[in-house]
C-alpha atoms as a PDB file:
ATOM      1  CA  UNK A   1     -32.292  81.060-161.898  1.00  0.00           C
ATOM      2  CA  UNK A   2     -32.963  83.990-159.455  1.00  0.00           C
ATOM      3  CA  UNK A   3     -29.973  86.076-158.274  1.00  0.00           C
ATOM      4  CA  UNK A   4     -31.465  85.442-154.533  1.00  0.00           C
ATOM      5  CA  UNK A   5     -30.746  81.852-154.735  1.00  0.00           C
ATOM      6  CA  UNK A   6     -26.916  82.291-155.780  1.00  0.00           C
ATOM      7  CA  UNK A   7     -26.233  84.893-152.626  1.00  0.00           C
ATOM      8  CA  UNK A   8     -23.324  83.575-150.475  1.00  0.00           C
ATOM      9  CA  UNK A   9     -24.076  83.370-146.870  1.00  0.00           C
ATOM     10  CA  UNK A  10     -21.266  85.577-145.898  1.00  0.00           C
ATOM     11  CA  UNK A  11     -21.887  89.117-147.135  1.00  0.00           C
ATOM     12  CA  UNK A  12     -19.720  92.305-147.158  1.00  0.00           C
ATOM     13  CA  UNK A  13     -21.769  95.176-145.741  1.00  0.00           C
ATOM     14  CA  UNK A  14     -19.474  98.200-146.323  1.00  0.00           C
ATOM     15  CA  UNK A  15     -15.917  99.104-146.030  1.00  0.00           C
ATOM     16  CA  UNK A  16     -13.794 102.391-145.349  1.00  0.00           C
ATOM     17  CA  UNK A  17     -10.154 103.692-145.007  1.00  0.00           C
ATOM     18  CA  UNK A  18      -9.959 103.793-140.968  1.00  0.00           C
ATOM     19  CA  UNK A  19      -6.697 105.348-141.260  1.00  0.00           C
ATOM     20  CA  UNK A  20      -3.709 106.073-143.634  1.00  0.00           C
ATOM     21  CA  UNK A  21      -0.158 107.566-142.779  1.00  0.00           C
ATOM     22  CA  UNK A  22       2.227 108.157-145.448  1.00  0.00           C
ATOM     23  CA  UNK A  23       5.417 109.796-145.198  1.00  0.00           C
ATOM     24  CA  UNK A  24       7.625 109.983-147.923  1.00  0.00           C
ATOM     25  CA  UNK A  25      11.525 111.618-147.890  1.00  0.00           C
ATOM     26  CA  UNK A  26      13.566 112.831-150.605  1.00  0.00           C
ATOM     27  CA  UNK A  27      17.033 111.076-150.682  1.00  0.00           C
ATOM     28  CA  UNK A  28      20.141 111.453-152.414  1.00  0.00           C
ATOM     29  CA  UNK A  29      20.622 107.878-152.801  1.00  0.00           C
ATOM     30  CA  UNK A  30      20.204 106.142-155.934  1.00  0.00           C
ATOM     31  CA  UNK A  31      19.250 102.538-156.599  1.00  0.00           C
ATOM     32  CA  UNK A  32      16.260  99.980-156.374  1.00  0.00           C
ATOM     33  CA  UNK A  33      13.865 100.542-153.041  1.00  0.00           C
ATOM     34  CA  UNK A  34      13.827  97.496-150.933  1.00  0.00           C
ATOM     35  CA  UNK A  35       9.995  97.253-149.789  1.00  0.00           C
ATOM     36  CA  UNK A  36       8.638  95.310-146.914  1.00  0.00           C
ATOM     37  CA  UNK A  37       5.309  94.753-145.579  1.00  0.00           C
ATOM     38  CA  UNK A  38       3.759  93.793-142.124  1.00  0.00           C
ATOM     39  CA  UNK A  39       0.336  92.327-142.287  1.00  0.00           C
ATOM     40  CA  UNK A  40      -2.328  92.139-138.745  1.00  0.00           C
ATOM     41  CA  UNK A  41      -5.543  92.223-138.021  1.00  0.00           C
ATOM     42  CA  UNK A  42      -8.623  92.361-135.457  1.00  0.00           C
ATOM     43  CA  UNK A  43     -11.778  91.059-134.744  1.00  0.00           C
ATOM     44  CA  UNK A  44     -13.253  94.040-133.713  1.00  0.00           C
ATOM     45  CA  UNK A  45     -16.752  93.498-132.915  1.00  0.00           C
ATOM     46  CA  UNK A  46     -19.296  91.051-133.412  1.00  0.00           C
ATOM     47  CA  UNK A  47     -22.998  90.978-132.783  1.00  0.00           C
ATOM     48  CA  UNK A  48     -26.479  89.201-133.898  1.00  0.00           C
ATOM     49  CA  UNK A  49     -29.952  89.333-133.642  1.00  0.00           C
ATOM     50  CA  UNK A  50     -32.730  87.198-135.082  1.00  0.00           C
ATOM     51  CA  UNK A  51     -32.139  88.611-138.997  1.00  0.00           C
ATOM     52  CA  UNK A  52     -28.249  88.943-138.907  1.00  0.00           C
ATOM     53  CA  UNK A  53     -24.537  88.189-137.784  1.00  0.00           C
ATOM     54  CA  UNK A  54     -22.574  90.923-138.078  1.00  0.00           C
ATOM     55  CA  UNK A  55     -19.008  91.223-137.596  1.00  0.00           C
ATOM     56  CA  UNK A  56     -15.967  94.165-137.909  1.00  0.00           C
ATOM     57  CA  UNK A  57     -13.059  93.301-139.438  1.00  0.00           C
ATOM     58  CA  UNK A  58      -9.764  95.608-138.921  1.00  0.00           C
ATOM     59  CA  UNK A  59      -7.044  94.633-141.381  1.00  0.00           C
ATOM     60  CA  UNK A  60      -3.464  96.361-140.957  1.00  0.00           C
ATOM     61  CA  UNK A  61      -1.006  97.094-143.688  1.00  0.00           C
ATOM     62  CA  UNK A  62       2.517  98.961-142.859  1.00  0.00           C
ATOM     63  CA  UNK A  63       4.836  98.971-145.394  1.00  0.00           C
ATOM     64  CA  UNK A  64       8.435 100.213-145.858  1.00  0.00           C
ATOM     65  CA  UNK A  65      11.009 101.371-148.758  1.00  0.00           C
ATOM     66  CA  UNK A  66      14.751 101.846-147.785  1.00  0.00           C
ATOM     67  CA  UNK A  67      17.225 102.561-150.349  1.00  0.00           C
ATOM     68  CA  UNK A  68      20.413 101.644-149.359  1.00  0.00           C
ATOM     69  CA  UNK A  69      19.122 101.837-145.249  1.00  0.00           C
ATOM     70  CA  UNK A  70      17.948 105.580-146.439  1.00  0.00           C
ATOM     71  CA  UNK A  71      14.192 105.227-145.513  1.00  0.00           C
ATOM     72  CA  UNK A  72      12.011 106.432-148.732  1.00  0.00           C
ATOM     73  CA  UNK A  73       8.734 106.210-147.703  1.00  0.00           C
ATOM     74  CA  UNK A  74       6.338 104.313-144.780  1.00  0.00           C
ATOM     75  CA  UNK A  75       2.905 103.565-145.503  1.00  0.00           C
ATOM     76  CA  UNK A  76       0.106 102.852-142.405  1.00  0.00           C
ATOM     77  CA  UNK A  77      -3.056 101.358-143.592  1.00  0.00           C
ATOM     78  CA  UNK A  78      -5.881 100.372-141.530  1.00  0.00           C
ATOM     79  CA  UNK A  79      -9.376  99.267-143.694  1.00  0.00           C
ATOM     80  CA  UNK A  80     -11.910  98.213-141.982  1.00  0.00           C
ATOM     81  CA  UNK A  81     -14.890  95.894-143.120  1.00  0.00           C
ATOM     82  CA  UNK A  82     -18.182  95.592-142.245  1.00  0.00           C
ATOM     83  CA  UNK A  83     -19.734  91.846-142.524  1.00  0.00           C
ATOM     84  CA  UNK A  84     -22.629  90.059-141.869  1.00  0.00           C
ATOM     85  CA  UNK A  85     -23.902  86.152-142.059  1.00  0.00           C
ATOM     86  CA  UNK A  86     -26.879  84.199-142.546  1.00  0.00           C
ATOM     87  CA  UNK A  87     -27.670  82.904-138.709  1.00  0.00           C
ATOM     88  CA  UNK A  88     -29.954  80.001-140.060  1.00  0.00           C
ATOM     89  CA  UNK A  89     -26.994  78.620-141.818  1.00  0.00           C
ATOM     90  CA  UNK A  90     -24.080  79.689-140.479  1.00  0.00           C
ATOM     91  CA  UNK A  91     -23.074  78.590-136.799  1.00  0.00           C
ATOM     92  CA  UNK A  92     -21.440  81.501-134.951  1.00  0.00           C
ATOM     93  CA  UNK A  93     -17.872  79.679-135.106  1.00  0.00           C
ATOM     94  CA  UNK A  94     -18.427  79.334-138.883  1.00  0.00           C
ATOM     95  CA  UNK A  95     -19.019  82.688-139.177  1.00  0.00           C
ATOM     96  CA  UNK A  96     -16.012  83.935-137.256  1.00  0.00           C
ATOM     97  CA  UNK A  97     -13.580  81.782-139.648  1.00  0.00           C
ATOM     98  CA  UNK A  98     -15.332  82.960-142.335  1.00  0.00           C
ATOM     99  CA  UNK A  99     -15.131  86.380-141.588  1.00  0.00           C
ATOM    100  CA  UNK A 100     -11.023  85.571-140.833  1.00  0.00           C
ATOM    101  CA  UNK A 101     -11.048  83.930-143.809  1.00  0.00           C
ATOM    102  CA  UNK A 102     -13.409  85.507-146.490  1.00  0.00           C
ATOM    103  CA  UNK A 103     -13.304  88.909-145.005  1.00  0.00           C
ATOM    104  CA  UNK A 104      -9.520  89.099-144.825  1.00  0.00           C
ATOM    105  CA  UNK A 105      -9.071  88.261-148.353  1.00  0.00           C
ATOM    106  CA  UNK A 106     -12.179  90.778-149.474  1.00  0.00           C
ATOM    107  CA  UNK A 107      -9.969  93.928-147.167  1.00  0.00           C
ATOM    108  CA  UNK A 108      -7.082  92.535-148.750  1.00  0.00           C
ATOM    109  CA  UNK A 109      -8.125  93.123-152.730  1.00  0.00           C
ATOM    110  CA  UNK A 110      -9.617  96.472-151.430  1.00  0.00           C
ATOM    111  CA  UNK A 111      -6.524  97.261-149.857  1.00  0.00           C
ATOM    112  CA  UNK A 112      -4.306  96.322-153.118  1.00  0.00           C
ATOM    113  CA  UNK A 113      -6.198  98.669-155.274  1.00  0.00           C
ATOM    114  CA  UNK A 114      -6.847 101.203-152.474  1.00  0.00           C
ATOM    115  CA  UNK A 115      -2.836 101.398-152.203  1.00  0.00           C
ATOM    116  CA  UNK A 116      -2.116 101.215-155.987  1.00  0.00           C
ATOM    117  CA  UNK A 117      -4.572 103.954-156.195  1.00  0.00           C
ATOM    118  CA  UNK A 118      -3.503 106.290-153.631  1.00  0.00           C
ATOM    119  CA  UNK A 119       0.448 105.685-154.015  1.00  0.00           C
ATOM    120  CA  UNK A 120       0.342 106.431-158.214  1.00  0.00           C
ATOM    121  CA  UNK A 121      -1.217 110.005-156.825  1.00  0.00           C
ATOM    122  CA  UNK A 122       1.142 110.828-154.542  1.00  0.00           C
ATOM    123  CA  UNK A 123       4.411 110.204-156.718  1.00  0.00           C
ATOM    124  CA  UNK A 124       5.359 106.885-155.656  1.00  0.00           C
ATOM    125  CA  UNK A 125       7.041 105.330-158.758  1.00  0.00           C
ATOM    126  CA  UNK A 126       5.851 102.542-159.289  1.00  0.00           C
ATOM    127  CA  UNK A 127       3.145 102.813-157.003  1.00  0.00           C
ATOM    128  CA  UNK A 128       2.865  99.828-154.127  1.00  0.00           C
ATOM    129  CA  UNK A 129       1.685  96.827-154.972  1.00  0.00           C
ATOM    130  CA  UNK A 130       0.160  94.901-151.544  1.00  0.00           C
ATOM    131  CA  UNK A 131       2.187  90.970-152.773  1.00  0.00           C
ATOM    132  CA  UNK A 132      -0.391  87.634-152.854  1.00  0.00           C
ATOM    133  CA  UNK A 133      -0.252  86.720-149.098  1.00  0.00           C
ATOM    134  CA  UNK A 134      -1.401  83.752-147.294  1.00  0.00           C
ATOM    135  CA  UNK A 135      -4.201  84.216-145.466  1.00  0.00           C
ATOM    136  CA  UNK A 136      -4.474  80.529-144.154  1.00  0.00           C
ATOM    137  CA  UNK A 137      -0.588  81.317-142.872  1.00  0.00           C
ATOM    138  CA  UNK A 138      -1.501  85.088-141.527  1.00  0.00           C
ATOM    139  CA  UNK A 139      -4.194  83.211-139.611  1.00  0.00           C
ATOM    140  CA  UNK A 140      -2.116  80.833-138.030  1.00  0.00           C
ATOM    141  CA  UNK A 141       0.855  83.205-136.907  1.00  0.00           C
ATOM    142  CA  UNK A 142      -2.212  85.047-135.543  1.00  0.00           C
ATOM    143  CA  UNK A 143      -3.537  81.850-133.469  1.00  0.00           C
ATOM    144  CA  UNK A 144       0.258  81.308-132.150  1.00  0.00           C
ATOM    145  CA  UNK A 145       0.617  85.029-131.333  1.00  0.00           C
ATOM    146  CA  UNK A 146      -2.391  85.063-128.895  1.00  0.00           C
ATOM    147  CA  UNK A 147      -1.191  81.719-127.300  1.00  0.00           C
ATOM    148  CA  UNK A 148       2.302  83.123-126.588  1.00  0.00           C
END
């Protein structure tokens, strides 16, 4: 069987750190960090011609470690993501949930290791670990948002 004929519809095209803030403090407090994370994104673009549907994903990662209400560190991540679709198979609303769907989960494994990555080298001990989140859920708190 050729590779070709196993290729998803849905492909990633590239990806890239859009932007990262990360303060951290020294504190005098002792005891475990309570972390929290705030998850968003955007549809940023989309566009197609006769070959291609392309789309831009934003996905949005804050993050925050208090010890004690002493804030330890904040985290900003935005990663973008660059996909594109099959237009002979894929309707243009298919597309967009996939790229919700698929997409989000693909920025969301980059992400993970991104931050596991990038925390371990800058002295956060243990270094952040993005939780399993549910994307299906993320999506509808999104859809509710915009109707509100």
């Amino acid at each position: 069987m050729s590779n070709n004929e196993a290729l998803a519809d849905f492909q990633i095209l590239g990806s890239r750190v859009n932007k990262l803030l990360l303060d951290t403090r020294i504190i005098n407090t002792k005891g475990q960090a309570d972390i929290s994370f705030d998850f968003d994104y955007n549809i940023a673009e989309i566009g197609e011609d006769e070959n291609q549907m392309r789309g831009i994903l934003k996905f949005f990662i804050k993050v925050k470690a208090k010890v004690k209400n002493k804030l330890l560190f904040t985290i900003e991540l935005e990663m973008n993501g660059l996909f594109a679709g099959n237009p002979e198979r894929l309707s243009r609303e298919k597309f967009m949930e996939m790229l919700e769907i698929n997409g989000l989960i693909t920025l969301l494994h980059i992400s993970r290791s991104y931050l596991i990555s990038v925390t371990s080298q800058s002295g956060i001990n243990p270094p952040v670990h993005i939780p399993m989140i549910n994307v299906m859920k993320l999506r509808e708190m999104k859809a509710k948002s915009k109707e509100d």
